[in-house]
N, C-alpha and C. Protein backbone atom coordinates (compact mmCIF):
# COMPACT_ATOMS: atom_id res chain seq x y z
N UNK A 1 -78.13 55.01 149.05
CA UNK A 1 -77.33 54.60 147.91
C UNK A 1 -75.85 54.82 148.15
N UNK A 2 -75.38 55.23 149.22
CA UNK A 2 -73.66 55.37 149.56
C UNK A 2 -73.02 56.29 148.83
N UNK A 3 -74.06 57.13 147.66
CA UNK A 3 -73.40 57.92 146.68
C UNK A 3 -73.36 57.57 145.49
N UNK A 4 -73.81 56.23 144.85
CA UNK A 4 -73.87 55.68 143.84
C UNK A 4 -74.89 56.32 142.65
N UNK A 5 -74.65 56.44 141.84
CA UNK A 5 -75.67 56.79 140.54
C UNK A 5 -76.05 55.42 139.87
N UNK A 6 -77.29 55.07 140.07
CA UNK A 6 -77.76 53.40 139.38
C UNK A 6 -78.28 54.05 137.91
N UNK A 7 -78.05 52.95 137.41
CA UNK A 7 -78.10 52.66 135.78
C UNK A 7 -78.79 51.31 135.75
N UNK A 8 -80.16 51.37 135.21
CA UNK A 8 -80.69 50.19 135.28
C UNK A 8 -80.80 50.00 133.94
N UNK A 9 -80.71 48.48 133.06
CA UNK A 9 -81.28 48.01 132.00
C UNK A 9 -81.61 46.79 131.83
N UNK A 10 -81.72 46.36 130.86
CA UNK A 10 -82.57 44.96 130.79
C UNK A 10 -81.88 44.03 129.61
N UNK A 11 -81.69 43.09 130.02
CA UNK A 11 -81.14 42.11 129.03
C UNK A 11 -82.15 41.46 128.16
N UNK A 12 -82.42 40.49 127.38
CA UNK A 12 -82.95 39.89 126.74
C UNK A 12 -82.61 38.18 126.61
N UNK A 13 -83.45 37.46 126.28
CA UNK A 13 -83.00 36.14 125.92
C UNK A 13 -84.26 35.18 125.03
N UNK A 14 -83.91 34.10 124.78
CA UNK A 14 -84.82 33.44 123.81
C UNK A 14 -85.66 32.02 124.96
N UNK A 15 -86.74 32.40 125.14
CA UNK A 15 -87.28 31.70 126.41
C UNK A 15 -87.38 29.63 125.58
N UNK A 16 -87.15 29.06 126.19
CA UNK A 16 -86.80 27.48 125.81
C UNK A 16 -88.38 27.27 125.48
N UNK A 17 -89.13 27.78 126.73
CA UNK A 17 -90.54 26.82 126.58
C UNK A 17 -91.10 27.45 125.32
N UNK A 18 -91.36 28.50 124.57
CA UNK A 18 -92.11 29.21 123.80
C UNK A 18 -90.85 29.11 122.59
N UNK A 19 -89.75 28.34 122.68
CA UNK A 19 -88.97 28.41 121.24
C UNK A 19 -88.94 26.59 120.89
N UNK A 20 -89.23 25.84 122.28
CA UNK A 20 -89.52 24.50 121.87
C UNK A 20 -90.11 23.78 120.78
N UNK A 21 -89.45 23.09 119.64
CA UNK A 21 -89.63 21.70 118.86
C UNK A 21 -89.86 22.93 117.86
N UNK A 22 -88.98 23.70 117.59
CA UNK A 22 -89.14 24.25 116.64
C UNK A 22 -87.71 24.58 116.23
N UNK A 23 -87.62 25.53 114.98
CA UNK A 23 -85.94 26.39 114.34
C UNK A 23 -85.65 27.39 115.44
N UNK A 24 -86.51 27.79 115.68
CA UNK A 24 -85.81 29.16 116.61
C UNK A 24 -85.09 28.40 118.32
N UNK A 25 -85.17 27.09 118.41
CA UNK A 25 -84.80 26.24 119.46
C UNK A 25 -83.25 26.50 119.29
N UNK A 26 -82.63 26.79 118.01
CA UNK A 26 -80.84 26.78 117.90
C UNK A 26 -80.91 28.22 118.28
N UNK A 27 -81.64 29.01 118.71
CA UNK A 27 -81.58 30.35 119.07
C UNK A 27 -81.59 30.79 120.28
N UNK A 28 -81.86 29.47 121.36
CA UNK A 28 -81.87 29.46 122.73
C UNK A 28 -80.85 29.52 123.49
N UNK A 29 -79.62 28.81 123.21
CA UNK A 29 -78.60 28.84 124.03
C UNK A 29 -77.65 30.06 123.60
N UNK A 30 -77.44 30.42 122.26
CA UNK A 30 -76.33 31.45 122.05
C UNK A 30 -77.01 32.73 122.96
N UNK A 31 -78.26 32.59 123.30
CA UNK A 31 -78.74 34.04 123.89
C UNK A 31 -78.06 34.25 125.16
N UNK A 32 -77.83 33.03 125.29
CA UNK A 32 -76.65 32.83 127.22
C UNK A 32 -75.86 34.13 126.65
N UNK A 33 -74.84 33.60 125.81
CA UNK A 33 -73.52 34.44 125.34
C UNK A 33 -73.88 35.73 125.16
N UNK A 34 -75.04 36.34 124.42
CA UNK A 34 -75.42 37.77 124.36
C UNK A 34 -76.00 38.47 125.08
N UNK A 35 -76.46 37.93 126.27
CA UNK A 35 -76.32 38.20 127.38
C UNK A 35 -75.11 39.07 128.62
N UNK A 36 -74.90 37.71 128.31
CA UNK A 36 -72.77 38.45 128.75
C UNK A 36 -72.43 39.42 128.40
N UNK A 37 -72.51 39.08 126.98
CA UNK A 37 -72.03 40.40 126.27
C UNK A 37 -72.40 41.71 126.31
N UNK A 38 -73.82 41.70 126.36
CA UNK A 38 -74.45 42.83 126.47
C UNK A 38 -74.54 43.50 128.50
N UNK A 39 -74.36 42.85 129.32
CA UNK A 39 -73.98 43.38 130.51
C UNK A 39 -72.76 43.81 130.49
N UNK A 40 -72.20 42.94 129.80
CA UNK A 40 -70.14 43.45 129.73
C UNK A 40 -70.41 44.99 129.10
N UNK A 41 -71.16 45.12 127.80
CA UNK A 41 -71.05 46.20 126.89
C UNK A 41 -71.53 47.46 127.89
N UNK A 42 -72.98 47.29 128.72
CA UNK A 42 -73.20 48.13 129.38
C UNK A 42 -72.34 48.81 130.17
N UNK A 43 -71.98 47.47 130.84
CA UNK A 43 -70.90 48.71 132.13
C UNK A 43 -69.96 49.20 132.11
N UNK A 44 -69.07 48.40 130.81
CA UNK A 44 -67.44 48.46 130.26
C UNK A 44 -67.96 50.36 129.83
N UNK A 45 -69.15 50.39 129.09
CA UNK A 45 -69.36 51.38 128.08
C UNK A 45 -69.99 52.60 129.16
N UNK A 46 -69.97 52.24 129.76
CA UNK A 46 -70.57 53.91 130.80
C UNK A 46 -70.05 53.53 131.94
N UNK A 47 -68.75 52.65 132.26
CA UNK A 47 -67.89 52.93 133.55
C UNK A 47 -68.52 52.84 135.03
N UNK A 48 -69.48 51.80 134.78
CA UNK A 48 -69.92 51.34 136.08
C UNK A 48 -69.09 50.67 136.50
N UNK A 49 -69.27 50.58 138.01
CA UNK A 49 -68.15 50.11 138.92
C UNK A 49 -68.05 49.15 139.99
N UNK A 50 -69.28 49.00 139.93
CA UNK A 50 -70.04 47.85 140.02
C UNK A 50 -71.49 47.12 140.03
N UNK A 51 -71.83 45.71 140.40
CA UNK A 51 -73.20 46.12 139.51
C UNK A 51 -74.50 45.26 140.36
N UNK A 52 -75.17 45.08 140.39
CA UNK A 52 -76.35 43.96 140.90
C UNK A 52 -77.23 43.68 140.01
N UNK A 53 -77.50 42.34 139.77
CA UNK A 53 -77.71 41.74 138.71
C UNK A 53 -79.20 41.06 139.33
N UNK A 54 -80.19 41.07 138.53
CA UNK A 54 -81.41 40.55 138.84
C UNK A 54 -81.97 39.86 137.78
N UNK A 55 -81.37 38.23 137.74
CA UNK A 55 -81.29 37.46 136.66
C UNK A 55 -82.34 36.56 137.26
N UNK A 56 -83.71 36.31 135.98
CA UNK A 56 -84.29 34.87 136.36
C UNK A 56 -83.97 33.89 135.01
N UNK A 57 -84.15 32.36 134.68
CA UNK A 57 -84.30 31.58 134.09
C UNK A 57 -82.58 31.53 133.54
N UNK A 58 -83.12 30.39 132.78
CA UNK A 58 -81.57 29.42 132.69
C UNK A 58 -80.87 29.91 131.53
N UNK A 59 -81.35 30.49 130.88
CA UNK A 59 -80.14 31.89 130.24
C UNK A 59 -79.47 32.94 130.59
N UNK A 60 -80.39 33.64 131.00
CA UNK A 60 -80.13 34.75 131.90
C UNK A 60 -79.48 34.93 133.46
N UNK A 61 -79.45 33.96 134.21
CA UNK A 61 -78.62 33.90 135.32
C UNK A 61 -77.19 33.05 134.57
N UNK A 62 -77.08 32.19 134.02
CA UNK A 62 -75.48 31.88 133.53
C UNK A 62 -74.89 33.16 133.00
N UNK A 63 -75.79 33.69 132.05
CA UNK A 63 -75.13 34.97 131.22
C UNK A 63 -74.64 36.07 131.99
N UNK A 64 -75.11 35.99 132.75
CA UNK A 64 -75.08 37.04 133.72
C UNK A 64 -74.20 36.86 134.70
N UNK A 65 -73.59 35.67 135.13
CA UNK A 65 -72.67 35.50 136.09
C UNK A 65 -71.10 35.22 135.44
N UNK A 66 -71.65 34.91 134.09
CA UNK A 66 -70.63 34.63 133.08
C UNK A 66 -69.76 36.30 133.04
N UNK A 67 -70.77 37.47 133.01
CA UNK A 67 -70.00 38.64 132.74
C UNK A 67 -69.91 39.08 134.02
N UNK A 68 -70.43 39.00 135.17
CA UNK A 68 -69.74 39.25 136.23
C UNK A 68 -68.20 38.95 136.83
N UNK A 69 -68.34 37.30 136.24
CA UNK A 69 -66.68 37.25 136.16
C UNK A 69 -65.64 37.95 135.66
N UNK A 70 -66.40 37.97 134.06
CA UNK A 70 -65.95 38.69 133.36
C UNK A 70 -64.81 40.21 133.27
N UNK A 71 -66.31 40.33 134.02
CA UNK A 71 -65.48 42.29 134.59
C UNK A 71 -65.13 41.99 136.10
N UNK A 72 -65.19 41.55 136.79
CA UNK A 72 -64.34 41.00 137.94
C UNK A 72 -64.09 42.81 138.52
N UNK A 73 -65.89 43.15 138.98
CA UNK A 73 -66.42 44.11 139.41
C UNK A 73 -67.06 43.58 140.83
N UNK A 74 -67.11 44.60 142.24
CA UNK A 74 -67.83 44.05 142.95
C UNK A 74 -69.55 43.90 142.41
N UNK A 75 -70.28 42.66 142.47
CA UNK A 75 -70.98 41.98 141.99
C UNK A 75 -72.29 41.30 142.92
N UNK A 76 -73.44 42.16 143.54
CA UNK A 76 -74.63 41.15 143.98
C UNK A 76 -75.65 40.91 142.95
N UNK A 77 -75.55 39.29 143.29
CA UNK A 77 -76.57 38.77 142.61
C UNK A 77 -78.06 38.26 143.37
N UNK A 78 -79.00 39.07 142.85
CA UNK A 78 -80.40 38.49 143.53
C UNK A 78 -81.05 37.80 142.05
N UNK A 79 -81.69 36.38 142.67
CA UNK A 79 -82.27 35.81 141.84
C UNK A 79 -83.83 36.08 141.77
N UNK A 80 -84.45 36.05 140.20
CA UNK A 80 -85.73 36.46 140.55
C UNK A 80 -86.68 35.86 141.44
N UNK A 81 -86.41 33.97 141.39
CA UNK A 81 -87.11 33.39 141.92
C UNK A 81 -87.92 32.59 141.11
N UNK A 82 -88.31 31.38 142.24
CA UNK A 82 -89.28 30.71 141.35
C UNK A 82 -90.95 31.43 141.76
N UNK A 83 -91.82 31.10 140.54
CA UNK A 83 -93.35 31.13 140.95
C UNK A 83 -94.09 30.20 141.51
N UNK A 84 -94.78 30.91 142.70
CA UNK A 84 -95.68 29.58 143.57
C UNK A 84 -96.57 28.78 142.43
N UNK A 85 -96.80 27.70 142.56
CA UNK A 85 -96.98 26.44 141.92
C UNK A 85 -98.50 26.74 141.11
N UNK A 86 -99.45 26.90 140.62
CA UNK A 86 -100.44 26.90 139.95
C UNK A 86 -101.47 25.93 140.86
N UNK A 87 -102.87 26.30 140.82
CA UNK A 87 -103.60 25.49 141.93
C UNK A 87 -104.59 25.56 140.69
N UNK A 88 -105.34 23.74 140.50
CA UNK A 88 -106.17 23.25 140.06
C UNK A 88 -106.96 22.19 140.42
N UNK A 89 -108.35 22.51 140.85
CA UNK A 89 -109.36 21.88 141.68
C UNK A 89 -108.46 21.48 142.87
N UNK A 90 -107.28 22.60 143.45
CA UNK A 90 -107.04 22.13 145.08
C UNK A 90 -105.50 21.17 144.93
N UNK A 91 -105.19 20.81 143.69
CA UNK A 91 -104.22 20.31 143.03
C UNK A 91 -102.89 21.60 142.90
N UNK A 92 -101.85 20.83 143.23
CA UNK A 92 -100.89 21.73 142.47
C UNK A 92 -100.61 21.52 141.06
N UNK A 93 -100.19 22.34 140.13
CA UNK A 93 -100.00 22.47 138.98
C UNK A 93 -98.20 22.46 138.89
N UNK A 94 -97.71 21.51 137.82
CA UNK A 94 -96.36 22.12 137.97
C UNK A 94 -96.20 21.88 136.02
N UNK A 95 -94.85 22.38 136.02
CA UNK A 95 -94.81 22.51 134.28
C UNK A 95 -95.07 21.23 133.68
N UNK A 96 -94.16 20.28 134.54
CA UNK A 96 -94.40 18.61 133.79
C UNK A 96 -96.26 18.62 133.30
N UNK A 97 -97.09 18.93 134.28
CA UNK A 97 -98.51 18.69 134.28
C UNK A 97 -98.70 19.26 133.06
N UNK A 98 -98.17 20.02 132.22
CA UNK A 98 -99.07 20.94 130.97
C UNK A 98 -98.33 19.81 129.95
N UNK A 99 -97.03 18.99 130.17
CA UNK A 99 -96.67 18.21 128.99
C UNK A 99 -97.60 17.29 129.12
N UNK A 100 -97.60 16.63 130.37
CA UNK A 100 -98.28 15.43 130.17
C UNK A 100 -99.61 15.39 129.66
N UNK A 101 -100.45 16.68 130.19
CA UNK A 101 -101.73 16.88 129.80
C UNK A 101 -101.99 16.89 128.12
N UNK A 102 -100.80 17.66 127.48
CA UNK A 102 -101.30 17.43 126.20
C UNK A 102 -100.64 16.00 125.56
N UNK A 103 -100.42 14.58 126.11
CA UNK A 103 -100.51 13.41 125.66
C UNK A 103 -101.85 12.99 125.91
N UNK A 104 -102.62 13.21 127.73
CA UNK A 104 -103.71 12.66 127.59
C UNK A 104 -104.80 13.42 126.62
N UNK A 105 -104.55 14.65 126.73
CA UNK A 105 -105.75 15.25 125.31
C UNK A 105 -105.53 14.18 123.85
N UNK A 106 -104.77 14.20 123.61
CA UNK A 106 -104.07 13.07 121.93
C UNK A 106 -104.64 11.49 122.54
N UNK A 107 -104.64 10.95 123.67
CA UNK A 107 -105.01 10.10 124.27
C UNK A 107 -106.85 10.07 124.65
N UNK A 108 -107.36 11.07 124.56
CA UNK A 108 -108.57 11.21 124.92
C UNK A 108 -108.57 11.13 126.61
N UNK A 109 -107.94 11.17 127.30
CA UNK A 109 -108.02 11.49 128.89
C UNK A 109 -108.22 12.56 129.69
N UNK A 110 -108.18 13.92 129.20
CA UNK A 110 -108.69 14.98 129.05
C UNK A 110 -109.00 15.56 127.84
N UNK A 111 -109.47 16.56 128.55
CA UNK A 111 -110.16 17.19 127.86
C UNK A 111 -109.84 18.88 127.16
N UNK A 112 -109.73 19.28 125.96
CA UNK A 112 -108.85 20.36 125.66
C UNK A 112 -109.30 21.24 126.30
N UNK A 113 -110.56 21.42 127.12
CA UNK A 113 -111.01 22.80 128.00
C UNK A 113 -110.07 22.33 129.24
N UNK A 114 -110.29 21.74 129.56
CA UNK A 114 -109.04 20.92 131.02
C UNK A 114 -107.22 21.44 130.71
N UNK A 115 -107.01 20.89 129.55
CA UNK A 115 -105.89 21.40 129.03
C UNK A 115 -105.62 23.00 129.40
N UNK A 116 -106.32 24.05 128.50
CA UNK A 116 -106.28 25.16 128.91
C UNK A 116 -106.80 25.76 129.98
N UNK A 117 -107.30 25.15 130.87
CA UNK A 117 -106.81 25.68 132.46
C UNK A 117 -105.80 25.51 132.80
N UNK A 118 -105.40 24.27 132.92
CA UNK A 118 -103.72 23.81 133.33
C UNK A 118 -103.19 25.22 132.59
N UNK A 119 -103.22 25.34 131.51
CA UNK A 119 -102.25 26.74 130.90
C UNK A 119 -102.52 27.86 131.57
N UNK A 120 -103.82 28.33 131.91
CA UNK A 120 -104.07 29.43 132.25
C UNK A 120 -103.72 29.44 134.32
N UNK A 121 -103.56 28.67 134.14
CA UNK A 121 -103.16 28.55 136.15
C UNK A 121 -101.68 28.03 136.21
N UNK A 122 -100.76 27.97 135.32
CA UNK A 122 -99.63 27.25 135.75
C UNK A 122 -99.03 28.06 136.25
N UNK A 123 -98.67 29.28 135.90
CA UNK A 123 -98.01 30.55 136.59
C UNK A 123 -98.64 31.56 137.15
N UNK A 124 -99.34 31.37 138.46
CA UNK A 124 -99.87 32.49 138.79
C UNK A 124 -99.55 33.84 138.68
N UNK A 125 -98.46 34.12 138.79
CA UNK A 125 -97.59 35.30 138.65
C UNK A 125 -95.73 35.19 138.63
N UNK A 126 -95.50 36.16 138.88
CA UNK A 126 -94.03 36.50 138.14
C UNK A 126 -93.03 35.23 139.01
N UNK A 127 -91.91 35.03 138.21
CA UNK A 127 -90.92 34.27 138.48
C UNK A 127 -90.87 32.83 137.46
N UNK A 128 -89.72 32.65 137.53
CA UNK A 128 -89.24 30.86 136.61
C UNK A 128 -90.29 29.99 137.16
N UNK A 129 -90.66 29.07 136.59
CA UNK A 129 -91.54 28.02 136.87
C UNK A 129 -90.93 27.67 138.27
N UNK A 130 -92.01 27.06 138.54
CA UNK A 130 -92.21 26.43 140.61
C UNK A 130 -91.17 24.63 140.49
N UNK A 131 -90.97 24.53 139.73
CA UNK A 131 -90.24 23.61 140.05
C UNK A 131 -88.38 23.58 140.28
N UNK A 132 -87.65 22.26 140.50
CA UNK A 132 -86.19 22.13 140.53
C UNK A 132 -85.66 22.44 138.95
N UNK A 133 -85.93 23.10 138.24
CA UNK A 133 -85.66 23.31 137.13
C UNK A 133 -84.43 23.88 136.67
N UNK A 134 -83.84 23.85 135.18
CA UNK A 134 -82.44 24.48 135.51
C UNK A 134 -82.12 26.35 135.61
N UNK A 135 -83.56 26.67 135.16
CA UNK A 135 -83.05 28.16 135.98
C UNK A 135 -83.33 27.91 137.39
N UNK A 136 -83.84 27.53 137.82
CA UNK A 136 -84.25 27.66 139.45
C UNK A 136 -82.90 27.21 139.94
N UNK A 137 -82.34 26.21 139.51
CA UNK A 137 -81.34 25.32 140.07
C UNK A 137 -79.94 26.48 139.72
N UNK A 138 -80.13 26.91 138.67
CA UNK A 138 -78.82 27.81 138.27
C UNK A 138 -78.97 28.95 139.21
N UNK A 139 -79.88 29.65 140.12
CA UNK A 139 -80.43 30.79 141.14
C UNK A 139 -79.48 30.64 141.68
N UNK A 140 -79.33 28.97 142.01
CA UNK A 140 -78.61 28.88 143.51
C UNK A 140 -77.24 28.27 143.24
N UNK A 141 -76.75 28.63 142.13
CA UNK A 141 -75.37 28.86 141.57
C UNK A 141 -74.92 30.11 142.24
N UNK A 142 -75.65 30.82 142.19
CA UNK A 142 -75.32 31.86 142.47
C UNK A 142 -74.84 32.12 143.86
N UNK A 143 -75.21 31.32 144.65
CA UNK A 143 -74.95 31.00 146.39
C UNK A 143 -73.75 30.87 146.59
N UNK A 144 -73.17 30.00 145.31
CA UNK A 144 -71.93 29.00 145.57
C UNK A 144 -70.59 29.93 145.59
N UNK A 145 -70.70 30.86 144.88
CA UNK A 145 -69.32 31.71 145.36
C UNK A 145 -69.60 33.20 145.95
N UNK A 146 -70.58 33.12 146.73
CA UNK A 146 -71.05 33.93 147.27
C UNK A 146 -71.20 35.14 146.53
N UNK A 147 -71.61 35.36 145.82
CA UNK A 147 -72.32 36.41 144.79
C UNK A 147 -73.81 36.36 145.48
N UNK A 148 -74.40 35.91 145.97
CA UNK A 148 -75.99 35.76 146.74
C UNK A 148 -75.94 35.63 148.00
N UNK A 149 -76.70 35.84 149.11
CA UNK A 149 -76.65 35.46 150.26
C UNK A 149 -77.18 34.11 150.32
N UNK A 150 -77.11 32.69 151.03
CA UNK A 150 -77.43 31.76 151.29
C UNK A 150 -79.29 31.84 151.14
N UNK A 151 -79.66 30.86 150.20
CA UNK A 151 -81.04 30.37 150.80
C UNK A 151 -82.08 31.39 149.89
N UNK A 152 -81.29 32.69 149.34
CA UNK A 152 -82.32 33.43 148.58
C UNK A 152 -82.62 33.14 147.17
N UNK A 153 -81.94 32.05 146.55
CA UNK A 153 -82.53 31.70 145.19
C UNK A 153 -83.59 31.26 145.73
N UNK A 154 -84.39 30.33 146.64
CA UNK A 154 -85.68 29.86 146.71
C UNK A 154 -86.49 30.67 147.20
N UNK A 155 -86.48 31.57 147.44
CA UNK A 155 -87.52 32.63 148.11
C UNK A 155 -88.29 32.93 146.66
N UNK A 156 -89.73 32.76 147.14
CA UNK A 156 -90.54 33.19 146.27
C UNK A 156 -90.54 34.48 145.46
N UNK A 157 -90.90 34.37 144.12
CA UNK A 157 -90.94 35.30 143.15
C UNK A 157 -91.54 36.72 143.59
N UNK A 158 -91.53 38.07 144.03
CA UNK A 158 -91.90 38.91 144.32
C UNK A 158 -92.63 38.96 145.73
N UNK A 159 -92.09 37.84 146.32
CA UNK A 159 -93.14 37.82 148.05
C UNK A 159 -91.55 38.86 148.68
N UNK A 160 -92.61 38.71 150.12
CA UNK A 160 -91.68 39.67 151.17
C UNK A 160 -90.88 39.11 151.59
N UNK A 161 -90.48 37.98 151.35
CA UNK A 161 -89.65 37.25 151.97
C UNK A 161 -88.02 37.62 150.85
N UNK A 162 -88.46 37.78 149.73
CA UNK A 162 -87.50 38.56 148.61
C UNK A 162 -87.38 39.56 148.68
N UNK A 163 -88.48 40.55 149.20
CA UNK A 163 -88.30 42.02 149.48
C UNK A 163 -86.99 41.98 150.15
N UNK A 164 -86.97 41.56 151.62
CA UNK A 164 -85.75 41.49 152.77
C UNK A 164 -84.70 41.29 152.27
N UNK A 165 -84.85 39.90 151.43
CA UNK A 165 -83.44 39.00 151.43
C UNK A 165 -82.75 40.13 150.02
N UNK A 166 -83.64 41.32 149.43
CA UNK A 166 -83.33 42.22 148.81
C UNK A 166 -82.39 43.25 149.15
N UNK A 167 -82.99 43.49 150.60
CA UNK A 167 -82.14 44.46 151.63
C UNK A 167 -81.32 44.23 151.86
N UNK A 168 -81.29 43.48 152.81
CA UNK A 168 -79.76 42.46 153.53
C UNK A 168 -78.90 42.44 152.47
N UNK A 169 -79.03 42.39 150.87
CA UNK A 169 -78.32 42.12 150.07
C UNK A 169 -77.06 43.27 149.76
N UNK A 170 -78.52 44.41 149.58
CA UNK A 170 -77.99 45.77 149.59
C UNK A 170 -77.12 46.56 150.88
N UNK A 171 -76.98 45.95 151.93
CA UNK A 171 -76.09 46.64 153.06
C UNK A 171 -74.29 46.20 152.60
N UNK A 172 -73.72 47.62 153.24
CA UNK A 172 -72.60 47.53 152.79
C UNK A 172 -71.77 46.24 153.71
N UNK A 173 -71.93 45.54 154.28
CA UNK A 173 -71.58 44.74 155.29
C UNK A 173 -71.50 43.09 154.39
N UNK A 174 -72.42 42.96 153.58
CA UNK A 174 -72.65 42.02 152.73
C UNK A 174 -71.68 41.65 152.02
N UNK A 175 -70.95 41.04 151.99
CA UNK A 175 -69.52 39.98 150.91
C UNK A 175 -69.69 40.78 149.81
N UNK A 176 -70.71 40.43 149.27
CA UNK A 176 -70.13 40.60 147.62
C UNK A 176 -70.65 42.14 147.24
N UNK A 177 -71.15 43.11 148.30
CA UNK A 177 -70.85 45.02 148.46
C UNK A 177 -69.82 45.06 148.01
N UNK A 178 -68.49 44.05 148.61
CA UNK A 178 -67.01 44.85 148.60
C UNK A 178 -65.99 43.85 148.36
N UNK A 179 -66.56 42.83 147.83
CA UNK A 179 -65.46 41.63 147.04
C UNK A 179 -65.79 41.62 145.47
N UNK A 180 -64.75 41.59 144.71
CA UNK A 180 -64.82 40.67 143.08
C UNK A 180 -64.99 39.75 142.97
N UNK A 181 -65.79 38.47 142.30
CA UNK A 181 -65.58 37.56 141.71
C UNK A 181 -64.49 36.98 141.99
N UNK A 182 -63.34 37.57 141.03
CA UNK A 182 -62.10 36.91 141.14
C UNK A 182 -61.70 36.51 143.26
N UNK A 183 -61.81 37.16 143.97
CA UNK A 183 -61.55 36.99 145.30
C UNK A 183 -62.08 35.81 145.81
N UNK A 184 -63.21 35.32 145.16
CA UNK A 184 -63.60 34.10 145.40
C UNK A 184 -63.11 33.15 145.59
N UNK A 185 -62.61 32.16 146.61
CA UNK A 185 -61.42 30.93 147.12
C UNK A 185 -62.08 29.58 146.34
N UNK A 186 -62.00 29.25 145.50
CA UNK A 186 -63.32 27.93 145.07
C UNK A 186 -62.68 26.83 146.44
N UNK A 187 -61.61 26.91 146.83
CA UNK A 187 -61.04 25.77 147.44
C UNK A 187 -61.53 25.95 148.91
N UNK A 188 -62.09 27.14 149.25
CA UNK A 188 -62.28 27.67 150.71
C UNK A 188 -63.52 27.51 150.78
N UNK A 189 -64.52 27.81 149.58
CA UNK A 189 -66.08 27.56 149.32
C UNK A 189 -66.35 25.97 149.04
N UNK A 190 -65.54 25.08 148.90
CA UNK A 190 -66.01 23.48 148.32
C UNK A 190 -66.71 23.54 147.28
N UNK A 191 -66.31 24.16 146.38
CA UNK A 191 -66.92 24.28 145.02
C UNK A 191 -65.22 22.93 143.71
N UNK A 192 -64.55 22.89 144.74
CA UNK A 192 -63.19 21.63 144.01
C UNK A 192 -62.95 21.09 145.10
């Protein structure tokens, strides 16, 4: 740890798929902002000095890079990752498959026991859905001003291949160990 005292906590947010076609849907995006806020509040408020951020889905990694700027603290970001794809009869499963499935159930083309497999296999385990989605896609925001090492938003959700790209992250040799945010060149990165 180089001498560091870690302070771990946990943010919160309002998940899109489980607040969908409903009121609590206007409750999805402000959670970005309280997000921010609440990483800003943490570290501003107990004088951390800098921080690593382990943001998945499309609230929680903006919010989170939003207050990294913010405090314009040295800053690694590891993304959680996406989850390997859901397997049905040998089929991959991806999120589109659970919308479409419940038109053919209303359609009579499946069948509602069919339906709830698709549910019960779409996420085998931990991480943002397996597809180009906009948390997955926002991971690798994180690449772009080097707050991440190259290539580790797609590394699978809790495999070893995230373990590593965990490590490597953590050596003091790593960019964003010993750069701010603000140091970031957008003009040197091709991000303008």
């Amino acid at each position: 740890m180089a001498g560091g005292t870690p302070l771990e906590f946990n943010a919160f947010h309002v998940t899109d798929g489980e607040a969908e076609a409903g009121d609590s849907m206007r409750y999805v995006l402000p959670s970005r902002e309280l997000i921010a806020d609440l990483v800003e509040l943490m570290v501003r408020g107990h004088g951390i000095d800098a921080v690593v951020m382990l943001p998945s889905g499309d609230k929680v990694v903006p919010g989170m890079l939003m207050a990294a700027f913010r405090l314009d603290l040295p800053a690694i970001v590891l993304y959680g990752g996406p989850t390997p794809p859901g397997m049905y009869r040998g089929k991959k499963l991806f999120y589109e498959d659970v919308f479409e499935g419940v038109g053919k159930v209303k359609r009579g083309l499946m069948s509602g026991e069919e339906l709830r497999q698709y549910e019960d296999l779409l996420f085998p385990g931990p991480g943002a859905v397996s597809t180009a989605s906009t948390g997955n896609t926002l991971g690798m925001i994180a690449e772009a001003p080097g707050l991440s090492l190259p290539h580790t938003s797609t590394l699978p959700a809790a495999s070893n291949m995230q373990l590593r790209g965990g490590k490597v992250h953590g050596t003091p040799d790593h960019r964003a160990a010993r750069a701010r945010p603000s140091a970031v060149d957008a003009c040197d990165r091709g991000l303008v």
